[in-house]
Every structure is written in structure tokens, then in C-alpha cells.
PDB file of N, CA and C in Angstrom:
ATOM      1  N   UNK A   1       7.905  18.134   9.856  1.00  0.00           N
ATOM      2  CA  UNK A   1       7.579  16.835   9.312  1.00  0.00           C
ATOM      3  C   UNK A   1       8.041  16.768   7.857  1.00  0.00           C
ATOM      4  N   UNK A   2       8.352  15.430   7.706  1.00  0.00           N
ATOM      5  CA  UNK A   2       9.015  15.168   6.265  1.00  0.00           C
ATOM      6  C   UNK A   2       8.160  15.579   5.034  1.00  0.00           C
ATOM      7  N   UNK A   3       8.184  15.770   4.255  1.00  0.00           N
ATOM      8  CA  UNK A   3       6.736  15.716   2.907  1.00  0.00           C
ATOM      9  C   UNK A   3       7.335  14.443   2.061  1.00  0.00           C
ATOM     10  N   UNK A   4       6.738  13.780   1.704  1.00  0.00           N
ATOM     11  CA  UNK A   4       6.801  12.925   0.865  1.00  0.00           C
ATOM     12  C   UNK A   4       5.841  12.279  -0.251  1.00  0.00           C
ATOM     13  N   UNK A   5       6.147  11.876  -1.397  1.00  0.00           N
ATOM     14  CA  UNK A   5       5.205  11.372  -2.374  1.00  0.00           C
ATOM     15  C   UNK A   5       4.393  10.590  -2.477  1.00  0.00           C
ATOM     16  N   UNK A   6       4.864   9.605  -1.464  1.00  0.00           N
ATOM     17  CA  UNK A   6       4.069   8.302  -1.447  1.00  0.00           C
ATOM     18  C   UNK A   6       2.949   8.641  -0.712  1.00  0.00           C
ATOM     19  N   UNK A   7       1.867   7.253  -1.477  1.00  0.00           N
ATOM     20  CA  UNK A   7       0.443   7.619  -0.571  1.00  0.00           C
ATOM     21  C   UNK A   7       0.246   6.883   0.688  1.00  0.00           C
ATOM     22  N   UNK A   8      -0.323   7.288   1.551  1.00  0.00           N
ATOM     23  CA  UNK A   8      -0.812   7.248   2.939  1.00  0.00           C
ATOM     24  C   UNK A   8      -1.556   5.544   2.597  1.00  0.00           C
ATOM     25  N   UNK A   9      -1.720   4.488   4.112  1.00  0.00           N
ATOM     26  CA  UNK A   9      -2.421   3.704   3.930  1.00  0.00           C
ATOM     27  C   UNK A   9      -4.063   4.199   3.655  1.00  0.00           C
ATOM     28  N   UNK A  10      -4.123   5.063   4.259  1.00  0.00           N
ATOM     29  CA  UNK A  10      -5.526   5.751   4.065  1.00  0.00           C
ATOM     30  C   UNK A  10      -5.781   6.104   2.720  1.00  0.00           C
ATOM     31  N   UNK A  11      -5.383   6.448   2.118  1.00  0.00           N
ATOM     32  CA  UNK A  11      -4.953   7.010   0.489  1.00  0.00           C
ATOM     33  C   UNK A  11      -5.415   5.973  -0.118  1.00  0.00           C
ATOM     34  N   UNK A  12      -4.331   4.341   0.104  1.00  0.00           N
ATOM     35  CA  UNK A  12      -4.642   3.366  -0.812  1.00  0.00           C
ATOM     36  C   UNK A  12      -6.203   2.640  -0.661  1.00  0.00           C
ATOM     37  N   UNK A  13      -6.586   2.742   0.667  1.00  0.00           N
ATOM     38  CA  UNK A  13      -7.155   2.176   0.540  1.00  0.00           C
ATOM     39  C   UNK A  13      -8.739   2.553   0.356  1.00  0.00           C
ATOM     40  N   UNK A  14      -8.665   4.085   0.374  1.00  0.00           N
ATOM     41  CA  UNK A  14      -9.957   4.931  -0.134  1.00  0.00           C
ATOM     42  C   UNK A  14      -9.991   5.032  -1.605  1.00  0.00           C
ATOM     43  N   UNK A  15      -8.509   4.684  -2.369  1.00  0.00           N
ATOM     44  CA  UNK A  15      -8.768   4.736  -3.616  1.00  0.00           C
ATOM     45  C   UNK A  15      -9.314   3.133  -4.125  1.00  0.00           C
ATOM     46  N   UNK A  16      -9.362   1.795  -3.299  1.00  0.00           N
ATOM     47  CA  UNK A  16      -9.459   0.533  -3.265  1.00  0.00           C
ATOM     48  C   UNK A  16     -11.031   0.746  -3.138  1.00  0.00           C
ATOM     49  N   UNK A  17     -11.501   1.717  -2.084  1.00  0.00           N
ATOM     50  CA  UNK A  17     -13.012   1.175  -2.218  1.00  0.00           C
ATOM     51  C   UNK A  17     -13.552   2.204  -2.862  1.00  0.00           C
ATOM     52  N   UNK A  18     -13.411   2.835  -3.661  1.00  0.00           N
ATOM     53  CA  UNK A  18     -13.847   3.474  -4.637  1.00  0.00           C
ATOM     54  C   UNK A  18     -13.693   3.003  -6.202  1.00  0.00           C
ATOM     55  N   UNK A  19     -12.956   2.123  -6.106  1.00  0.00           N
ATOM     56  CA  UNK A  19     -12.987   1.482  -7.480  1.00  0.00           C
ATOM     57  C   UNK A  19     -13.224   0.269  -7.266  1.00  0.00           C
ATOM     58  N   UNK A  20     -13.280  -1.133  -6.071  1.00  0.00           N
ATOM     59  CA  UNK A  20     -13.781  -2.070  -6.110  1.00  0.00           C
ATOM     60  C   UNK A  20     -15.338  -1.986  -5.528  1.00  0.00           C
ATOM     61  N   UNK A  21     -16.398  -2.930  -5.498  1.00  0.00           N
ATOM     62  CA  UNK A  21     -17.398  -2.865  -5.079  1.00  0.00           C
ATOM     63  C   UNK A  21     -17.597  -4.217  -3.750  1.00  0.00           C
ATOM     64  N   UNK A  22     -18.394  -4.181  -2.899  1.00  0.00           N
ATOM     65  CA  UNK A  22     -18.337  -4.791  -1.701  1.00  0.00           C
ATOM     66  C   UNK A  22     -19.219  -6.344  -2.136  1.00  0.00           C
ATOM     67  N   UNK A  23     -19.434  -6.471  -3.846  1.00  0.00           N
ATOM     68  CA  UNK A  23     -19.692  -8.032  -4.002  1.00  0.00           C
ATOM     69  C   UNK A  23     -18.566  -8.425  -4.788  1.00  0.00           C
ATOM     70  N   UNK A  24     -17.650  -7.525  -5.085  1.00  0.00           N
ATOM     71  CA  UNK A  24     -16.210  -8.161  -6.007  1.00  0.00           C
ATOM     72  C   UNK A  24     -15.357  -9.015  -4.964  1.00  0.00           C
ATOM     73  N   UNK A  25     -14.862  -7.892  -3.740  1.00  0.00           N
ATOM     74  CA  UNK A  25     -14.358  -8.303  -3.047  1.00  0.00           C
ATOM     75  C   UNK A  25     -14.115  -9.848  -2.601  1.00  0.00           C
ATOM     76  N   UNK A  26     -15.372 -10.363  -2.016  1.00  0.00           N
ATOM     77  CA  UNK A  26     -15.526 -11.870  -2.059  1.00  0.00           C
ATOM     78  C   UNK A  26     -15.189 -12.550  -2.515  1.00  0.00           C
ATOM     79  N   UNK A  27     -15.432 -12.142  -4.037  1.00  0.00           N
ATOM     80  CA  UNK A  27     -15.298 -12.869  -5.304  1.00  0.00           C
ATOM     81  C   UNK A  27     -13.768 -13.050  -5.890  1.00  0.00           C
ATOM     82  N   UNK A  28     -12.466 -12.362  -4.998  1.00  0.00           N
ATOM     83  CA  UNK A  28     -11.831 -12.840  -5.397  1.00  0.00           C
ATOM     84  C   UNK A  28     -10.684 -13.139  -4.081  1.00  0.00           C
ATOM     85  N   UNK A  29      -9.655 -13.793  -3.884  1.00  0.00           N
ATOM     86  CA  UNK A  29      -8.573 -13.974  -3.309  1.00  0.00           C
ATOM     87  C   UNK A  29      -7.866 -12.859  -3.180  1.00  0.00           C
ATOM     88  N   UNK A  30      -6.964 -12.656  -4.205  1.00  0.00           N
ATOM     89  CA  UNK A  30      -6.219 -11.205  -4.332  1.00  0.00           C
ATOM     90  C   UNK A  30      -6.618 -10.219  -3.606  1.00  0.00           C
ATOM     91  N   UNK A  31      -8.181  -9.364  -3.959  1.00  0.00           N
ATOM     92  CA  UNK A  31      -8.989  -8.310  -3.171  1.00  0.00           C
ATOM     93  C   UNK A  31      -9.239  -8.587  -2.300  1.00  0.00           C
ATOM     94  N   UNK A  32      -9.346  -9.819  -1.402  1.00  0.00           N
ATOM     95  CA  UNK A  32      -9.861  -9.775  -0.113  1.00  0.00           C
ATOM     96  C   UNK A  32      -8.812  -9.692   0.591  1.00  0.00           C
ATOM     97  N   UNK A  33      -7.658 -10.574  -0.059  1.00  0.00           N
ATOM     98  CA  UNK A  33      -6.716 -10.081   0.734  1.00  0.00           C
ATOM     99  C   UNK A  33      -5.997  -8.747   0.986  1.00  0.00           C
ATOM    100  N   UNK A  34      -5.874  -8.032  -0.349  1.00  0.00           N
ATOM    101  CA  UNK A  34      -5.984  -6.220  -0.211  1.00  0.00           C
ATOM    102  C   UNK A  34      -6.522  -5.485   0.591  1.00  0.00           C
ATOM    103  N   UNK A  35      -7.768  -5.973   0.230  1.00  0.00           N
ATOM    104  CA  UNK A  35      -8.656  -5.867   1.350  1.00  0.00           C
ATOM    105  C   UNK A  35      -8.333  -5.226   3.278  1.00  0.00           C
ATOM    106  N   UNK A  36      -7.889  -6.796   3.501  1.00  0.00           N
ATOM    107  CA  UNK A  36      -7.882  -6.934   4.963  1.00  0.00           C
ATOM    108  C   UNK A  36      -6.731  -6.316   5.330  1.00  0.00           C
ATOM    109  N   UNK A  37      -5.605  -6.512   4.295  1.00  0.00           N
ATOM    110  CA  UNK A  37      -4.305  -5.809   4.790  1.00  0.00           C
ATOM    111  C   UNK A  37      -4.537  -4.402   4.831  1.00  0.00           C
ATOM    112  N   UNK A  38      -5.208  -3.570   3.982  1.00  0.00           N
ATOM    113  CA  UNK A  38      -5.196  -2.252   3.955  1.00  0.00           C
ATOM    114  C   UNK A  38      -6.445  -1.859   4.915  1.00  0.00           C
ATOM    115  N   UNK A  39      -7.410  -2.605   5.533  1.00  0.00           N
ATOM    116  CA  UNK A  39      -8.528  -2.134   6.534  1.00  0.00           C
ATOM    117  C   UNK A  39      -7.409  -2.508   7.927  1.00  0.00           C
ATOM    118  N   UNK A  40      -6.839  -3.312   8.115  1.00  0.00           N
ATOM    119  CA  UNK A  40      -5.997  -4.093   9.362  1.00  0.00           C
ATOM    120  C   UNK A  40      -5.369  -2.340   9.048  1.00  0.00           C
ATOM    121  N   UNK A  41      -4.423  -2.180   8.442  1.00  0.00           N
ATOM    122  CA  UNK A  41      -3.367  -0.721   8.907  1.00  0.00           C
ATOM    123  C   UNK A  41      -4.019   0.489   8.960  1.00  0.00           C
ATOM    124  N   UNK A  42      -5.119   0.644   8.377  1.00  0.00           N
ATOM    125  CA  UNK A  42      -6.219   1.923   8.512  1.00  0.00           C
ATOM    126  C   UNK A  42      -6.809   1.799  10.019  1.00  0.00           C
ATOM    127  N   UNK A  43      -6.220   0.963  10.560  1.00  0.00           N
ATOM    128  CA  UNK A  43      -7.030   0.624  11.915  1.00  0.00           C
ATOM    129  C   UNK A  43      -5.468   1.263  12.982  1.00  0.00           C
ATOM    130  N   UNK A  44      -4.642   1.639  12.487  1.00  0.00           N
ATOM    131  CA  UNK A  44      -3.079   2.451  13.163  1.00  0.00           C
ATOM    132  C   UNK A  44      -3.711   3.823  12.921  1.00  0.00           C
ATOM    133  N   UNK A  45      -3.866   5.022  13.434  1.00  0.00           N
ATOM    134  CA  UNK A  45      -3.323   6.382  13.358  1.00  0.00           C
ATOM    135  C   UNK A  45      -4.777   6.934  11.775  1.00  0.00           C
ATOM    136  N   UNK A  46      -5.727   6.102  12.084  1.00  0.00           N
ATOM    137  CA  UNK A  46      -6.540   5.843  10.200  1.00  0.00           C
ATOM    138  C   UNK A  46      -5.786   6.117   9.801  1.00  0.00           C
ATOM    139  N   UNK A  47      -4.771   5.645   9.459  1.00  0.00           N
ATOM    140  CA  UNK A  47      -4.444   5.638   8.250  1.00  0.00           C
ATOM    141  C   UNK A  47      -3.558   6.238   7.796  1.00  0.00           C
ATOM    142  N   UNK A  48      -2.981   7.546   8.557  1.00  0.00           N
ATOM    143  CA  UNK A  48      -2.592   8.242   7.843  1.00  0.00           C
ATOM    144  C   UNK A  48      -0.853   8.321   7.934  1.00  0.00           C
ATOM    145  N   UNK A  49       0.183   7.082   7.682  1.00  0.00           N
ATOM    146  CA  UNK A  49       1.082   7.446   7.473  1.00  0.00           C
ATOM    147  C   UNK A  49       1.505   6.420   6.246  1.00  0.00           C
ATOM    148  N   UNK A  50       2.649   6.292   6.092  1.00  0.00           N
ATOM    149  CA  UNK A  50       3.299   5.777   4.811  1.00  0.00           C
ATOM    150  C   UNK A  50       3.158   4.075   5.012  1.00  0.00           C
ATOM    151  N   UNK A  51       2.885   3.038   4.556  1.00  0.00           N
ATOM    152  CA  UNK A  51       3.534   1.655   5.048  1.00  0.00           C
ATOM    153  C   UNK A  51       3.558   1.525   4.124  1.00  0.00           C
ATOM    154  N   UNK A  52       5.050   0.416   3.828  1.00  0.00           N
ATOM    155  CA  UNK A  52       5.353  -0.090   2.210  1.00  0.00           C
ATOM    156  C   UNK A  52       5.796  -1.507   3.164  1.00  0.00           C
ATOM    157  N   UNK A  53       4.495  -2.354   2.492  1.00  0.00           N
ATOM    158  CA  UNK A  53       4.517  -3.898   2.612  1.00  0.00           C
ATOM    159  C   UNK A  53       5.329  -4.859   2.139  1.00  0.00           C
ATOM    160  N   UNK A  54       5.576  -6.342   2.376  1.00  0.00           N
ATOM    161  CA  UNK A  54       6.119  -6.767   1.537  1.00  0.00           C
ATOM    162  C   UNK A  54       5.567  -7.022   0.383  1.00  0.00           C
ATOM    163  N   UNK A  55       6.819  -7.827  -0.346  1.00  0.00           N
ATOM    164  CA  UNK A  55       6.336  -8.142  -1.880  1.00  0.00           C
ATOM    165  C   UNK A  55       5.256  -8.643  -2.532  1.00  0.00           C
ATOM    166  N   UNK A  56       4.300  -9.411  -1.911  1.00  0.00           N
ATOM    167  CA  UNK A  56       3.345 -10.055  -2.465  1.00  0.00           C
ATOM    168  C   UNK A  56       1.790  -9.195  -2.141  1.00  0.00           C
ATOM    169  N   UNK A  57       2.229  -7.896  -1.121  1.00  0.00           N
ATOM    170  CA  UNK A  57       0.970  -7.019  -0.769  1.00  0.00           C
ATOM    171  C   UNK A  57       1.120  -6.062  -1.835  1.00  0.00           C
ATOM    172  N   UNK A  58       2.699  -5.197  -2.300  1.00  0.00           N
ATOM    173  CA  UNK A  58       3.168  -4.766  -3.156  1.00  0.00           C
ATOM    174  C   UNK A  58       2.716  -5.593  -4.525  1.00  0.00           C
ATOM    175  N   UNK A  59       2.753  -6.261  -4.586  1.00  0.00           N
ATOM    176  CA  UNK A  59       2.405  -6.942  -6.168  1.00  0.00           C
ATOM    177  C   UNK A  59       0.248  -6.728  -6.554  1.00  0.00           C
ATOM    178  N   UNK A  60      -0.444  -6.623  -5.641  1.00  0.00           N
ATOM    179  CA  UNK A  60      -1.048  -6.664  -5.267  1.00  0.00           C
ATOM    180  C   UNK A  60      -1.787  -5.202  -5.317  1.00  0.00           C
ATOM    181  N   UNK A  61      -1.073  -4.214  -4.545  1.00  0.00           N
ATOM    182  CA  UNK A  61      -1.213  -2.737  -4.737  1.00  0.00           C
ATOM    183  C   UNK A  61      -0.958  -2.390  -6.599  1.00  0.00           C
ATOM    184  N   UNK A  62      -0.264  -3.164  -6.805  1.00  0.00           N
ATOM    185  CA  UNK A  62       0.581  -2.166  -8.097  1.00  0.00           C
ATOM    186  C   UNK A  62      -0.305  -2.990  -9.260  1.00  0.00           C
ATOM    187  N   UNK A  63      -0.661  -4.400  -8.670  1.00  0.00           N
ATOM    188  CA  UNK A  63      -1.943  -4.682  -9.889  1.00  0.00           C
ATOM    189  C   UNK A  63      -3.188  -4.610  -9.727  1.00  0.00           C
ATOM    190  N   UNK A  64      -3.836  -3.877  -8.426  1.00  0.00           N
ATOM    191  CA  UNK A  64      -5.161  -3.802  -8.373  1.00  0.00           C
ATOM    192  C   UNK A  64      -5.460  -2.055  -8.173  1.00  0.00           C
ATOM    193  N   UNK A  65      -4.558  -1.354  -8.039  1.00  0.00           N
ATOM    194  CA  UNK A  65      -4.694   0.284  -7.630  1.00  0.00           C
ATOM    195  C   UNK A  65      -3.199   0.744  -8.595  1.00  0.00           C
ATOM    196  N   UNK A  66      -2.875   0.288  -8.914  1.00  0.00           N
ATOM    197  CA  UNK A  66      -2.027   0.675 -10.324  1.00  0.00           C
ATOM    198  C   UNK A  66      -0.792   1.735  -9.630  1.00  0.00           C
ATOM    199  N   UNK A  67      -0.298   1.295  -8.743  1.00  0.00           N
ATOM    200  CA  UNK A  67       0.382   2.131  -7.717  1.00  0.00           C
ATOM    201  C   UNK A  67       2.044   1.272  -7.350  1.00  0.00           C
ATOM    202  N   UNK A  68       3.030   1.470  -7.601  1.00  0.00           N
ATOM    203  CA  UNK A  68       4.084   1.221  -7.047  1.00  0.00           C
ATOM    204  C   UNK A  68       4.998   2.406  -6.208  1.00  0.00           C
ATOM    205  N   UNK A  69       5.504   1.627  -5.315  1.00  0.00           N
ATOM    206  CA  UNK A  69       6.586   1.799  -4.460  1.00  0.00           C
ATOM    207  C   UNK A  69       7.571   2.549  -4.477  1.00  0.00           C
ATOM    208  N   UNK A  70       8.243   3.716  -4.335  1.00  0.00           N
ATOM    209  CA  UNK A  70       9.500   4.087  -4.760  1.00  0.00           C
ATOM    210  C   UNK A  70      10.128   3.401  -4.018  1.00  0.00           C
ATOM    211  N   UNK A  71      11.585   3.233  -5.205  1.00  0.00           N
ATOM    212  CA  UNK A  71      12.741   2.197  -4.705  1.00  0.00           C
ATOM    213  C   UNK A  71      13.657   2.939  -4.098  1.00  0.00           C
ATOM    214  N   UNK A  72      14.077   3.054  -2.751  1.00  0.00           N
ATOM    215  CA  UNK A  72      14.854   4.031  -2.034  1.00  0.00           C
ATOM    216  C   UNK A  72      15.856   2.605  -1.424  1.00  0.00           C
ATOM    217  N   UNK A  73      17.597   3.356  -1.426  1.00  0.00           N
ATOM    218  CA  UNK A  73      18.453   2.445  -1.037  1.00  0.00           C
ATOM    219  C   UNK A  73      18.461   3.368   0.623  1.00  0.00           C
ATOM    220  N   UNK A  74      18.864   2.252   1.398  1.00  0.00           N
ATOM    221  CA  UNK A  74      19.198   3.369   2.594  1.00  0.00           C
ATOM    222  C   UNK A  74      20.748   3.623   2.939  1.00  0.00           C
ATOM    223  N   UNK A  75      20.416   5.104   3.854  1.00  0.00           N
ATOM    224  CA  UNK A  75      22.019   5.375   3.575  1.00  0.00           C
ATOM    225  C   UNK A  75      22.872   4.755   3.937  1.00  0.00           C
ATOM    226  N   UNK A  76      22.949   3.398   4.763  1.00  0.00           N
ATOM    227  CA  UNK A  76      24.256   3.025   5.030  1.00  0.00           C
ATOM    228  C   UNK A  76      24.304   1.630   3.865  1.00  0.00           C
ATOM    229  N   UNK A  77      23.461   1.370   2.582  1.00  0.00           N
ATOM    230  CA  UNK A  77      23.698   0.673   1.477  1.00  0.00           C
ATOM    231  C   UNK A  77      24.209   1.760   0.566  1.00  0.00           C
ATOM    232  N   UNK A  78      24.003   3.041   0.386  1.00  0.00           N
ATOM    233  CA  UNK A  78      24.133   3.967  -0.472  1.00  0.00           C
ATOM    234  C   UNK A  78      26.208   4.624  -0.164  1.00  0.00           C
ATOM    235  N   UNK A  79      26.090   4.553   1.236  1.00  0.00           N
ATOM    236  CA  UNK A  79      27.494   4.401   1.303  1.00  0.00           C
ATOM    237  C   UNK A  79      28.559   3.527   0.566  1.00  0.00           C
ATOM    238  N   UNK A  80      28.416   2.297   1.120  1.00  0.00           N
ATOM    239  CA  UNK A  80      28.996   1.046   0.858  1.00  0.00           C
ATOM    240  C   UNK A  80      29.499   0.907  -0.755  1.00  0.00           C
ATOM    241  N   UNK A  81      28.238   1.678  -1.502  1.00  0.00           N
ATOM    242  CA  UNK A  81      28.476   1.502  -2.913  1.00  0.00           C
ATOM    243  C   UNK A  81      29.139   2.869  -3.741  1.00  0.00           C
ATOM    244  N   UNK A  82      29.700   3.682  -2.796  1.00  0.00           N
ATOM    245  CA  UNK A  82      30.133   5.177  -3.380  1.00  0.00           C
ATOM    246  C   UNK A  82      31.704   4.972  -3.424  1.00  0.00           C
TER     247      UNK A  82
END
């Protein structure tokens, strides 16, 4: 199996309820929607492989769990440009 850096959906979202509390949540748009997206994929395998969402779940991760994405080209874009 591969090793890699990035964190697990399980990862993000144990570090999400450890720093939000279950009356914030409500209280805002953003977190609930964090929220549901990261309980919805903890509900695959709990949790435990890589998913990198789109942009607006990403915007979301990286301003509420202080966490971004590595930017990986894939190899047949990494070709094209050599």
C-alpha cells in the first residue's frame, strides 16, 4: 500500500469534532455543511482513506481545520508539459 501525507476523511473529521462543539455547528452554514460532508464519507470504509473534495468543501477544510490539499498534476498532464 501507498503511504501518503494527506489526512484520512476520518482524520479530518475527528480533528472537526474536537475543535467544534455540537451547539456551534447549527449555528453556522459553513460547519454544518463540513459537517455533513465529512460524517456522509466517514460513513465509506470509516473513514479511512484519502478524499480530496471539490473546491468549495476544500475552501471550507482549509478555513475551518486549517488544512490544505496537496497540488499533484497527473501523469499524463505532467507529460504534455515536459
Amino acid at each position: 500500500m501507498m503511504k501518503t501525507t494527506e489526512k484520512t476523511v476520518r482524520q479530518l473529521f475527528d480533528e472537526f469534532k474536537q475543535k467544534y462543539t455540537t451547539d456551534q455547528i447549527p449555528a453556522s452554514v459553513e460547519l454544518s455543511m463540513l459537517f455533513k460532508h465529512l460524517q456522509y464519507h466517514c460513513s465509506f470504509s470509516n473513514g479511512n482513506y484519502v478524499h480530496v473534495p471539490g473546491p468549495q468543501i476544500q475552501g471550507l477544510i482549509q478555513k475551518h481545520l486549517n488544512y490544505s490539499f496537496k497540488k499533484t498534476k497527473s501523469p499524463a498532464i505532467a507529460d504534455r508539459t515536459s
